[in-house]
N, C-alpha and C. Protein backbone atom coordinates (compact mmCIF):
# COMPACT_ATOMS: atom_id res chain seq x y z
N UNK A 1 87.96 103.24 85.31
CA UNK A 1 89.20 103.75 84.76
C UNK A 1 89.49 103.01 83.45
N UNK A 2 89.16 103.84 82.24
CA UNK A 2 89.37 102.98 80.93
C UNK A 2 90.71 102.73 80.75
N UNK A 3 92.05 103.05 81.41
CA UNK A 3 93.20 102.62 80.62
C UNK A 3 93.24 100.97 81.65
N UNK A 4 92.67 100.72 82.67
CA UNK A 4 92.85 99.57 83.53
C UNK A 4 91.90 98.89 82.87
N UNK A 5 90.61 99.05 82.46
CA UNK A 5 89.57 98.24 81.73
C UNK A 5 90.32 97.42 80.53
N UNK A 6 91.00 98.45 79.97
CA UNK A 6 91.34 97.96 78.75
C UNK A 6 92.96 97.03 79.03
N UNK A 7 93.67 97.20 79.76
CA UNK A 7 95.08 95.91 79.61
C UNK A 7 94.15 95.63 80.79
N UNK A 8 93.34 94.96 81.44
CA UNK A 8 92.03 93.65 82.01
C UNK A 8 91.82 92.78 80.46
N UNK A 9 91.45 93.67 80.06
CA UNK A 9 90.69 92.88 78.10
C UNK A 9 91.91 92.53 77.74
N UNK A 10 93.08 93.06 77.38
CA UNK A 10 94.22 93.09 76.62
C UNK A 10 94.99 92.10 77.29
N UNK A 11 95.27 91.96 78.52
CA UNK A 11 96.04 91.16 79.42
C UNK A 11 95.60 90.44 80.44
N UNK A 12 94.72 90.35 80.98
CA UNK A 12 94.10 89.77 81.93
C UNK A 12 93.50 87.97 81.46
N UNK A 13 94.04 87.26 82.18
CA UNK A 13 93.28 86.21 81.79
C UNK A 13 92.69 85.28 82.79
N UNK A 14 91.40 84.97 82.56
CA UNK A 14 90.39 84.29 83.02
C UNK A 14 90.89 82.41 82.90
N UNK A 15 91.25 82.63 84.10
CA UNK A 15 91.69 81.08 84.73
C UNK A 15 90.77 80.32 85.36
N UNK A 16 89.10 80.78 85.62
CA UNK A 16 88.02 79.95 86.36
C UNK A 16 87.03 81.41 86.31
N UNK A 17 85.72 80.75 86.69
CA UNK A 17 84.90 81.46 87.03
C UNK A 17 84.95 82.77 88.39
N UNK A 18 86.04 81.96 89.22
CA UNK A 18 86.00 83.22 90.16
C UNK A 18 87.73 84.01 90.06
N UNK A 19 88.79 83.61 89.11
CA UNK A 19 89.76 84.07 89.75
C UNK A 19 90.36 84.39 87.68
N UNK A 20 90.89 85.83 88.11
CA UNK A 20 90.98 86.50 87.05
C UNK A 20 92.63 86.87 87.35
N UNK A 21 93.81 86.11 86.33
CA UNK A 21 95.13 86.49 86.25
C UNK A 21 95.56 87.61 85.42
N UNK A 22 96.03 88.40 86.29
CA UNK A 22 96.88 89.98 86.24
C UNK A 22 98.14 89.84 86.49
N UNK A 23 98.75 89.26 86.56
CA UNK A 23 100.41 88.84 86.61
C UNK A 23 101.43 89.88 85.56
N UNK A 24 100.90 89.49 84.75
CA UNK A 24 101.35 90.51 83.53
C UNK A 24 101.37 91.91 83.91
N UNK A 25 100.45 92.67 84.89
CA UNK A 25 101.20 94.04 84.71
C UNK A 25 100.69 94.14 86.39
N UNK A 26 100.05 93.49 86.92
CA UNK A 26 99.78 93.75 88.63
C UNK A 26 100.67 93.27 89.62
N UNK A 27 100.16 92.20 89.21
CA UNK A 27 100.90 91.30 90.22
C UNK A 27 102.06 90.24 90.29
N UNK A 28 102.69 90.33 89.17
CA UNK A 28 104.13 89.48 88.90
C UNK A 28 105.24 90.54 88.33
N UNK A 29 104.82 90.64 86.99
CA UNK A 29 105.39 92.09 85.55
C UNK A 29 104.47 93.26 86.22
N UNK A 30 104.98 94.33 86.74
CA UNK A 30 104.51 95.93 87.41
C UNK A 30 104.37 96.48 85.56
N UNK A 31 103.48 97.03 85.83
CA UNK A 31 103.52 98.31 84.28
C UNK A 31 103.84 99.52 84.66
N UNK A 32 104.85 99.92 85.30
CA UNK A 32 105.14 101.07 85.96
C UNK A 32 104.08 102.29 85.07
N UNK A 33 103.42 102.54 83.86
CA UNK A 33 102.69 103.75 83.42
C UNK A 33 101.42 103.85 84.04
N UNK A 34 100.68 101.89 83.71
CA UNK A 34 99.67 101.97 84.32
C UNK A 34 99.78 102.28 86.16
N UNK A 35 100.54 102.17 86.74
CA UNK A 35 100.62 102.25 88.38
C UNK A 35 100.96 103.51 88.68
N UNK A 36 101.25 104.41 87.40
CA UNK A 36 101.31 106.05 87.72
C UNK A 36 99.47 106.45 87.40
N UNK A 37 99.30 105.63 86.25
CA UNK A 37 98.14 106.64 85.75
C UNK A 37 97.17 106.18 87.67
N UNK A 38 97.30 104.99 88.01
CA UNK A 38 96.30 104.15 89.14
C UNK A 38 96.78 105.11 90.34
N UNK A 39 97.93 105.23 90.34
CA UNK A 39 98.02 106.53 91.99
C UNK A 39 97.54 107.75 91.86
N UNK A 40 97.54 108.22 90.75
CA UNK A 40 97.01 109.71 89.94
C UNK A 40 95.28 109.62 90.33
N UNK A 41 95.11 108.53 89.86
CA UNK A 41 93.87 107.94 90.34
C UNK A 41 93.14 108.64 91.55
N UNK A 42 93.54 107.30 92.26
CA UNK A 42 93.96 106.99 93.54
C UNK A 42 93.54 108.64 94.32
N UNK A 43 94.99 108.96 93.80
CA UNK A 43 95.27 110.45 94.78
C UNK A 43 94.04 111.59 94.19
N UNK A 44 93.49 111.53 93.15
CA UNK A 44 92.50 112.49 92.94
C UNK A 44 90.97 112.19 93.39
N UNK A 45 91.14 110.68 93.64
CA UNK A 45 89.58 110.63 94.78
C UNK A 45 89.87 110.59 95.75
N UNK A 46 91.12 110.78 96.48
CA UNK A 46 91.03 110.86 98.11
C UNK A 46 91.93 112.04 98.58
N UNK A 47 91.67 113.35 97.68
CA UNK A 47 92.76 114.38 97.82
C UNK A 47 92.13 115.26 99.05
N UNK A 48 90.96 115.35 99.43
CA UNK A 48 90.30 115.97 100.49
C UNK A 48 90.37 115.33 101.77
N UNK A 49 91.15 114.33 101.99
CA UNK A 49 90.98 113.57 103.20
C UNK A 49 91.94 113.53 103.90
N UNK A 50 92.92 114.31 103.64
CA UNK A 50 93.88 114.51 104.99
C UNK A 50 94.65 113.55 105.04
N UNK A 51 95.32 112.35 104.42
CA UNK A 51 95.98 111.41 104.34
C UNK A 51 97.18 111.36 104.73
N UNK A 52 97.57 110.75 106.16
CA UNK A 52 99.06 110.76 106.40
C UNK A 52 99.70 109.39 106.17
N UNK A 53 99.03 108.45 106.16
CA UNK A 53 99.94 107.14 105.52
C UNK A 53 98.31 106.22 105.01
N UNK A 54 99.35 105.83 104.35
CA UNK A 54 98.83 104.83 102.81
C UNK A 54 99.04 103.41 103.94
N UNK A 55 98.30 102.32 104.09
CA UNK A 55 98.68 100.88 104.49
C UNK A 55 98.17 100.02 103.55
N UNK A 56 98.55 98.85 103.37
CA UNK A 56 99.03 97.84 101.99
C UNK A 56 99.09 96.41 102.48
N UNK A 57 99.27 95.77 101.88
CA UNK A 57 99.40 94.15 102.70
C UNK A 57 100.24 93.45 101.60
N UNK A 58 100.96 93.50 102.07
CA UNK A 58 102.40 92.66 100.87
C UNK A 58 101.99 91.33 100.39
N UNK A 59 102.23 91.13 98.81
CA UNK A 59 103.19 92.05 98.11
C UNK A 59 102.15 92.90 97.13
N UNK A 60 101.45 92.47 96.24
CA UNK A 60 100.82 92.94 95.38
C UNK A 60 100.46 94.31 95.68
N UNK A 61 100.00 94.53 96.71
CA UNK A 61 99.13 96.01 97.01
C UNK A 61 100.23 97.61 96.81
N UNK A 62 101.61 97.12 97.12
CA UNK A 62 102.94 97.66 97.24
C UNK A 62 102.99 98.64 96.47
N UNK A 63 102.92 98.14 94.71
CA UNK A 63 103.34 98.97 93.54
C UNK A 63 102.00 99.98 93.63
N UNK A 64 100.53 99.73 93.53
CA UNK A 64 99.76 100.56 93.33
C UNK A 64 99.92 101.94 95.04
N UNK A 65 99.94 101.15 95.76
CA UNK A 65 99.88 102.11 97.01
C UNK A 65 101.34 103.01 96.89
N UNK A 66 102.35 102.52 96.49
CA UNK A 66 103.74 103.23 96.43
C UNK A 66 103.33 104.82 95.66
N UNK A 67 102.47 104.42 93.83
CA UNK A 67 102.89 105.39 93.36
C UNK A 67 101.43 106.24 94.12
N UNK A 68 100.49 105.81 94.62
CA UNK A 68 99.30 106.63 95.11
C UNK A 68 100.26 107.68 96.01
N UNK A 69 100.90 107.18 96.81
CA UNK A 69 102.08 107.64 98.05
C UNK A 69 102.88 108.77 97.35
N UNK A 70 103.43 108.74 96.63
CA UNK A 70 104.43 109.45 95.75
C UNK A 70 103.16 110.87 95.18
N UNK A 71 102.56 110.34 95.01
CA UNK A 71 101.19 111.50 94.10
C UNK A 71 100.99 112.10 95.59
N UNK A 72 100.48 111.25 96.30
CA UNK A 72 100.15 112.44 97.29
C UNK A 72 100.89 112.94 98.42
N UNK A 73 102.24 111.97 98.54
CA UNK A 73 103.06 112.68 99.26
C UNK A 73 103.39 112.40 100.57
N UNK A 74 102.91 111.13 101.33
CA UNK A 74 102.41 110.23 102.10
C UNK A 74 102.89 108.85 101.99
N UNK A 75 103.79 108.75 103.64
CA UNK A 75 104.77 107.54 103.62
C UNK A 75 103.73 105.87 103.05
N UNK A 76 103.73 105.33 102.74
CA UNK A 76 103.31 103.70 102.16
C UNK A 76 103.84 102.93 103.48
N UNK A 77 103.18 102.14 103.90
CA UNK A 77 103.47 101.06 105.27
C UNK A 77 102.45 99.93 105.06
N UNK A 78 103.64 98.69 104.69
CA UNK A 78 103.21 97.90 104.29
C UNK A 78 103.00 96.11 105.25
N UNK A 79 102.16 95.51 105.65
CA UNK A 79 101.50 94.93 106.67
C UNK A 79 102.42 93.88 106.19
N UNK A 80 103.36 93.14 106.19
CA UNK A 80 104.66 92.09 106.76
C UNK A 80 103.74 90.90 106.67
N UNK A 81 103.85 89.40 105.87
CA UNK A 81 102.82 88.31 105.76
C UNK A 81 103.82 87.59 106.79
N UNK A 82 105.19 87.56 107.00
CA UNK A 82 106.18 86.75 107.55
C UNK A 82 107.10 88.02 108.57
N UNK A 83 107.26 86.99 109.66
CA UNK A 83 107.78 87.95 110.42
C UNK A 83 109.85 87.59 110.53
N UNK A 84 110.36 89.07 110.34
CA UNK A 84 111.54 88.86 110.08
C UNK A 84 112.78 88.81 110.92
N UNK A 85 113.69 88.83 111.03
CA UNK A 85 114.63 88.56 112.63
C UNK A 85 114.42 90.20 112.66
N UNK A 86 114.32 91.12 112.09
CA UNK A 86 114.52 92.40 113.02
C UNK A 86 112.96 93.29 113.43
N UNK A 87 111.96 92.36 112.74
CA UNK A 87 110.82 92.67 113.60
C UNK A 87 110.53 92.47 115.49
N UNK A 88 110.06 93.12 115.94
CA UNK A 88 110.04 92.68 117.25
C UNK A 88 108.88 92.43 117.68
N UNK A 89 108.71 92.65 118.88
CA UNK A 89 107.06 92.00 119.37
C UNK A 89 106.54 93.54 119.43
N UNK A 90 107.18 94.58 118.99
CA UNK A 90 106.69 95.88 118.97
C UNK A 90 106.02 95.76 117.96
N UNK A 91 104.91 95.46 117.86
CA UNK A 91 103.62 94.89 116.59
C UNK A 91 102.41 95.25 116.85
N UNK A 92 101.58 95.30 115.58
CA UNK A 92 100.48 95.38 115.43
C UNK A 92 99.97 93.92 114.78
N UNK A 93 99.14 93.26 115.23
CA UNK A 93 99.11 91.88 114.21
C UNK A 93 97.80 91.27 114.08
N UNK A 94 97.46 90.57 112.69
CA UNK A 94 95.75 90.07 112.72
C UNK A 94 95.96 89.07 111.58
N UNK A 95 95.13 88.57 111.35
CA UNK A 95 95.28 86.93 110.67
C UNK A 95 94.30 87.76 109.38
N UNK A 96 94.76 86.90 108.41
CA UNK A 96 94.11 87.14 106.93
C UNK A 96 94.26 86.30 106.26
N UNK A 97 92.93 85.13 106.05
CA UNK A 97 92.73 84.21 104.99
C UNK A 97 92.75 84.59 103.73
N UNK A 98 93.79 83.89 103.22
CA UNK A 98 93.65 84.14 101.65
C UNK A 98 93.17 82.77 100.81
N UNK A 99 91.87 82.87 100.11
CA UNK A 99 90.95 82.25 99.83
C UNK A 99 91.64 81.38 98.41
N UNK A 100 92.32 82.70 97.28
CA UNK A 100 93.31 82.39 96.73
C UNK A 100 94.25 81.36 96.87
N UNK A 101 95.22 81.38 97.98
CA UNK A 101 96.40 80.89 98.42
C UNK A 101 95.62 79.89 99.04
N UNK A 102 94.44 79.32 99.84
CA UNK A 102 94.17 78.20 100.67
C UNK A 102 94.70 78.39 101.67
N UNK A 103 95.63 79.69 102.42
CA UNK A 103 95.90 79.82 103.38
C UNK A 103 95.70 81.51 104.25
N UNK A 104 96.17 81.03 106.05
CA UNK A 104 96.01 81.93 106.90
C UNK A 104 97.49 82.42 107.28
N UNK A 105 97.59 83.76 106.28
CA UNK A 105 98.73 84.06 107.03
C UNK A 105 98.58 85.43 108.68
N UNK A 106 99.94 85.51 109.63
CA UNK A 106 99.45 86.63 110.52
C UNK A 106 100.24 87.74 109.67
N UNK A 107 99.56 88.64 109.68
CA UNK A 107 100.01 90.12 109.33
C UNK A 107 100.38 91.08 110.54
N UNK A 108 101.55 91.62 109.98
CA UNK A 108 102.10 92.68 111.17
C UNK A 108 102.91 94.09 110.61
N UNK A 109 102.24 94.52 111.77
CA UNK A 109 102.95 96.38 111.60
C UNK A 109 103.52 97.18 112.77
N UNK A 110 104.88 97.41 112.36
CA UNK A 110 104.96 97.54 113.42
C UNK A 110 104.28 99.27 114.03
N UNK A 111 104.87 99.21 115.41
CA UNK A 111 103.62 100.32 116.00
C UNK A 111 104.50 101.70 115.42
N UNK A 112 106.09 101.67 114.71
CA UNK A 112 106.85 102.78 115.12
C UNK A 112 106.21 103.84 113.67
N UNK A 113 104.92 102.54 113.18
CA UNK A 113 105.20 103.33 111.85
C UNK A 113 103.51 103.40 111.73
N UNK A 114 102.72 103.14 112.47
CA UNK A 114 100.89 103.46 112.12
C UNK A 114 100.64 104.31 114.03
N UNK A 115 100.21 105.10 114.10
CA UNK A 115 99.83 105.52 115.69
C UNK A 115 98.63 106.38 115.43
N UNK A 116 98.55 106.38 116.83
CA UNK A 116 97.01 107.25 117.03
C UNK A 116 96.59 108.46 116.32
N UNK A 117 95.86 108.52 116.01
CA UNK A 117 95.86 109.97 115.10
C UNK A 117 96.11 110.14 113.54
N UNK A 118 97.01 109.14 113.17
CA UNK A 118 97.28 109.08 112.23
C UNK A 118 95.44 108.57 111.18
N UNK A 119 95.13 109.48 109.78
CA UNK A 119 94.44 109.36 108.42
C UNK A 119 94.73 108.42 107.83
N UNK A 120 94.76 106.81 107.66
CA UNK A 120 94.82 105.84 106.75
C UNK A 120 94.04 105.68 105.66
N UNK A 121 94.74 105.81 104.63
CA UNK A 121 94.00 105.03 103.06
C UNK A 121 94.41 103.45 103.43
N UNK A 122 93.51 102.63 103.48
CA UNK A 122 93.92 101.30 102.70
C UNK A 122 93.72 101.07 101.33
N UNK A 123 94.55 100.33 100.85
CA UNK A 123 94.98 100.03 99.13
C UNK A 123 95.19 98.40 99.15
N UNK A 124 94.46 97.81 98.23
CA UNK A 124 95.05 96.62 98.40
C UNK A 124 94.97 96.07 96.55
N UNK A 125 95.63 95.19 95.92
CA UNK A 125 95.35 94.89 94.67
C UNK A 125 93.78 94.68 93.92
N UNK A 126 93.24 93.71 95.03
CA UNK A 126 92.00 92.96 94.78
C UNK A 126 91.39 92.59 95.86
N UNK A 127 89.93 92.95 95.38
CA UNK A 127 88.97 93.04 96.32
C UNK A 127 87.85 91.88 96.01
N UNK A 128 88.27 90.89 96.91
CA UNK A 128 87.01 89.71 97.04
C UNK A 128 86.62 89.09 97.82
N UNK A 129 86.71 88.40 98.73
CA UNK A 129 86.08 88.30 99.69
C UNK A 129 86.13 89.28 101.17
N UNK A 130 87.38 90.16 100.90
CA UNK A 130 87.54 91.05 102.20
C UNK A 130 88.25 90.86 103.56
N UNK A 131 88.72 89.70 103.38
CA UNK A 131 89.36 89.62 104.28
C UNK A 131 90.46 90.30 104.17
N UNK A 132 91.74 90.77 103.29
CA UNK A 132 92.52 91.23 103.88
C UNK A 132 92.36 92.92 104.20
N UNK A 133 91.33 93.19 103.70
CA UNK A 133 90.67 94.95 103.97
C UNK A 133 90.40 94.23 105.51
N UNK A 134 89.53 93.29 105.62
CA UNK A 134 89.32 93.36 107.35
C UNK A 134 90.27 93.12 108.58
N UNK A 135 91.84 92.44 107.83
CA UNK A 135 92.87 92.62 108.69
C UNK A 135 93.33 93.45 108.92
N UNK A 136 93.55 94.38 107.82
CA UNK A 136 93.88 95.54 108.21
C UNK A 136 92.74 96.42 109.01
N UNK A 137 91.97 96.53 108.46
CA UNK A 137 90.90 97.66 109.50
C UNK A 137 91.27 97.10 110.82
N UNK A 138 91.38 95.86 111.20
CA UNK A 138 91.91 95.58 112.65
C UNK A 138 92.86 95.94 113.18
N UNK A 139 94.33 96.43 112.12
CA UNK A 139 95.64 96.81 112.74
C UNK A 139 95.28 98.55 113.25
N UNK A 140 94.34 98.53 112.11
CA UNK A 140 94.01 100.40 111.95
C UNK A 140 93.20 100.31 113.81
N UNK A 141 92.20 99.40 113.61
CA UNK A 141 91.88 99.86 114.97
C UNK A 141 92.67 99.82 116.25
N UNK A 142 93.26 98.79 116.13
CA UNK A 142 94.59 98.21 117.21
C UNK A 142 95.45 99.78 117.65
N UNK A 143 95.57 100.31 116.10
CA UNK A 143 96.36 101.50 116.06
C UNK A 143 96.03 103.04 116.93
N UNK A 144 94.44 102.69 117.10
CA UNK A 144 93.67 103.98 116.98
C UNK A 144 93.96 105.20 116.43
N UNK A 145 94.32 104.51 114.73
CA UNK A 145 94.38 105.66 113.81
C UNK A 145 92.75 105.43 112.85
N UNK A 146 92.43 106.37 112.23
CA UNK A 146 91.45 106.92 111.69
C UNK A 146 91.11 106.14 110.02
N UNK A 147 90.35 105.40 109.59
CA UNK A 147 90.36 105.23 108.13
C UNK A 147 89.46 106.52 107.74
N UNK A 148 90.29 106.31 106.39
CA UNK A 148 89.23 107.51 105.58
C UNK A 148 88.66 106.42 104.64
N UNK A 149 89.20 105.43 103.96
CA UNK A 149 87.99 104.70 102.53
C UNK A 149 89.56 104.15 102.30
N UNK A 150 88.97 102.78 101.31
CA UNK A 150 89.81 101.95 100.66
C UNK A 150 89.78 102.00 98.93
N UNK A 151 90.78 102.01 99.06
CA UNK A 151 91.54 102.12 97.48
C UNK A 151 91.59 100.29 97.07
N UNK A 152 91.11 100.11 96.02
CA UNK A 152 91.16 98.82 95.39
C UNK A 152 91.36 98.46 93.94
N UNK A 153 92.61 98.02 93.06
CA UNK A 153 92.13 98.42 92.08
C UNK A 153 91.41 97.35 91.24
N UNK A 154 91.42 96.56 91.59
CA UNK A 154 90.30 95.51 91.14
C UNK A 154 89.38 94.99 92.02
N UNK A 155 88.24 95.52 91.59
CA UNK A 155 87.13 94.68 92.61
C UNK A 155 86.32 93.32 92.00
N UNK A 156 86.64 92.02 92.53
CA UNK A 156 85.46 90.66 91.98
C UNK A 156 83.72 91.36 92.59
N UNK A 157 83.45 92.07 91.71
CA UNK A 157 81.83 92.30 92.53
C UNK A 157 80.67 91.46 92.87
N UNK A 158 81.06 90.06 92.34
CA UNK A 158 80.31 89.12 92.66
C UNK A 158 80.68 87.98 93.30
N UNK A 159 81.71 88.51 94.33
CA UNK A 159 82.24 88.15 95.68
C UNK A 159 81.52 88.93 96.47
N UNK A 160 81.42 88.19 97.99
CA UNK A 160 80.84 89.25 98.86
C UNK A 160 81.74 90.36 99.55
N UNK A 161 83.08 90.79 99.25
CA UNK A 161 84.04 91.46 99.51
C UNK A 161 83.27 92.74 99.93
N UNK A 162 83.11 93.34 98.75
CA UNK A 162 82.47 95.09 98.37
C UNK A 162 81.31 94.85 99.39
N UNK A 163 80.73 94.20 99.02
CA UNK A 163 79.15 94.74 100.06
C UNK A 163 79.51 94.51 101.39
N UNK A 164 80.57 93.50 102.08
CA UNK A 164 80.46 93.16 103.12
C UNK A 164 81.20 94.93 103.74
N UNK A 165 82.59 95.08 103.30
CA UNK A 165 83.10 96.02 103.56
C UNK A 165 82.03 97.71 103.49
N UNK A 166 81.06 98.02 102.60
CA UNK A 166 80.46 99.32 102.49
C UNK A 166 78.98 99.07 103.39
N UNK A 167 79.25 98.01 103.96
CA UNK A 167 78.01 97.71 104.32
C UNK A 167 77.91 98.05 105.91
N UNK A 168 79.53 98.30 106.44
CA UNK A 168 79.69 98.69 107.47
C UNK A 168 79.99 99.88 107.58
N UNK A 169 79.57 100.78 106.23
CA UNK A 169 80.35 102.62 106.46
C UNK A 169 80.95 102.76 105.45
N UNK A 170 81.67 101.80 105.35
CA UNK A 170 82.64 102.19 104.80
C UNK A 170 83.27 102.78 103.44
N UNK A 171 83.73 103.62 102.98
CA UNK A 171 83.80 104.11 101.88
C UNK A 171 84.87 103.33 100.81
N UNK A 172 84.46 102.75 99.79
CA UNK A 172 85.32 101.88 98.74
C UNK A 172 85.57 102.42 97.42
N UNK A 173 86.65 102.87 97.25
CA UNK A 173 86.87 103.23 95.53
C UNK A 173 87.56 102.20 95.10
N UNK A 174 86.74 101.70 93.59
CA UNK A 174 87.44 100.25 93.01
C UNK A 174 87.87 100.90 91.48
N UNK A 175 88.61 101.26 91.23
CA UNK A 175 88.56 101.34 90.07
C UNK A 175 88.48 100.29 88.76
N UNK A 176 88.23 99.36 89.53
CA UNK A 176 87.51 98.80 88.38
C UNK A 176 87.02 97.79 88.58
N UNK A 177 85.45 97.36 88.62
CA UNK A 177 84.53 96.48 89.28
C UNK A 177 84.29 95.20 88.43
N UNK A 178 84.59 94.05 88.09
CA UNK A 178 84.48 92.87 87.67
C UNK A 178 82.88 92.17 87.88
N UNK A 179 81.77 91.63 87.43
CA UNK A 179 80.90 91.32 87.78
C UNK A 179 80.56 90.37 86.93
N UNK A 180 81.59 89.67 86.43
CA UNK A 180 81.58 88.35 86.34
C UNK A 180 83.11 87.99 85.29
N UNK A 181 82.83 87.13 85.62
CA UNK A 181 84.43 85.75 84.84
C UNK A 181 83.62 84.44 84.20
N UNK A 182 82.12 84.60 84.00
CA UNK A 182 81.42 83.16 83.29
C UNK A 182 82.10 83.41 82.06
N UNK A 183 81.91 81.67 81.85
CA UNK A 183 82.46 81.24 80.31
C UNK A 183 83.77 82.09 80.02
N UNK A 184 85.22 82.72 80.80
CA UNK A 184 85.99 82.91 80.57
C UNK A 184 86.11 84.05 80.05
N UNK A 185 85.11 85.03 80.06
CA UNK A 185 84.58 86.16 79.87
C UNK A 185 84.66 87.65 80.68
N UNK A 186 85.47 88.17 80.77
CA UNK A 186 85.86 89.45 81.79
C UNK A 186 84.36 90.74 81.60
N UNK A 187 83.54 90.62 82.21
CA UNK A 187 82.01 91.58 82.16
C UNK A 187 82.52 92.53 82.87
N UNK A 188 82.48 93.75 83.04
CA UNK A 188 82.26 95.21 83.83
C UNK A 188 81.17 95.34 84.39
N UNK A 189 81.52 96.16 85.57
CA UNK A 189 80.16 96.58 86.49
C UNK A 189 79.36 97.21 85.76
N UNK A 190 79.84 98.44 84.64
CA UNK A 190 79.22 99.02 83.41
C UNK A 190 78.85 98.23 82.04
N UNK A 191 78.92 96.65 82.40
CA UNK A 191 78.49 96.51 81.30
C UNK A 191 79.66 95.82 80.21
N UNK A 192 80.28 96.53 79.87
CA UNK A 192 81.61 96.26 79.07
C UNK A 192 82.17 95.38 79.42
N UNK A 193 82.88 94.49 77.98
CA UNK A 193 82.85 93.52 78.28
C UNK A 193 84.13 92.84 77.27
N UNK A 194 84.97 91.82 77.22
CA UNK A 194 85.93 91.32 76.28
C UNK A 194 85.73 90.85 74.74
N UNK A 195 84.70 90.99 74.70
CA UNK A 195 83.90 89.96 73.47
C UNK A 195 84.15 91.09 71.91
């Protein structure tokens, strides 16, 4: 997706070899245009799949899965890192290391809002090591609702995230694949590059 390639180059900045800051329009400052053009996205590679809810893992994943939701029309339910006084033990719940953060938070959903039968997209900001795609696939199974493929809009491809996740089936759209951060340098899966 060249308008995400390009504010990556324009805005994105390379803080280490493995961890690439998007704050500016992902994950702190929303670019509400880019998160229309990313659900437009979104919703035109997974318009054949029958989609009755979008699931997300708070907070980051929120804005891109919201406007995917809005495009296609399909409630957003978003996996809770902290549990709140009006959550109950009526839950769905699975642990997700964040490699990032140095920590394990539990994630929860409750049951009134993912059930059997139900078509899940997962969406999450960033895709790198996979763990929080694999907490959720656990609530999804807990749920015995159905995945169709995960929505990502940044993938680290030289994390084992992507392969671990397609390596089990599974279907991954990244719109936009990272395959390296050396020397402070943002590379594309295609090649393209900041320089």
């Amino acid at each position: 997706m060249k308008e995400l390639h390009e504010k990556i180059i324009q805005d994105g900045k390379v803080l280490s070899n493995d961890v690439l800051k998007v704050d500016a329009f992902l994950n702190h400052q929303i670019d509400p245009p880019l998160m229309q053009a990313i659900g437009e996205e979104f919703a035109a590679r997974f318009k054949e799949d029958g989609i009755t809810k979008i699931l997300t893992i708070e907070s980051s994943g929120i804005a891109p899965a919201m406007m995917t939701g809005l495009i296609i029309g399909t409630p957003v339910v978003f996996a809770r890192k902290k549990k709140s006084l009006t959550m109950s033990d009526h839950l769905f719940t699975s642990s997700v290391h964040s490699f990032t953060k140095k920590e394990t938070n539990e994630i929860s959903v409750s049951k009134d809002f993912l059930q059997k039968g139900d078509k899940v997209l997962l969406m999450d900001d960033f895709l790198a090591n996979g763990q929080a795609v694999l907490g959720l696939l656990d609530i999804i199974e807990q749920a015995e609702a159905e995945l169709v493929g995960v929505g990502i809009v940044i993938e680290k491809g030289f994390q084992p995230g992507g392969a671990m996740i397609r390596e089990k089936g599974i279907r991954v759209e990244s719109l936009a694949i990272i395959q390296s951060l050396e020397d402070g340098k943002v590379t594309f899966a295609n090649g393209e590059s900041n320089e």
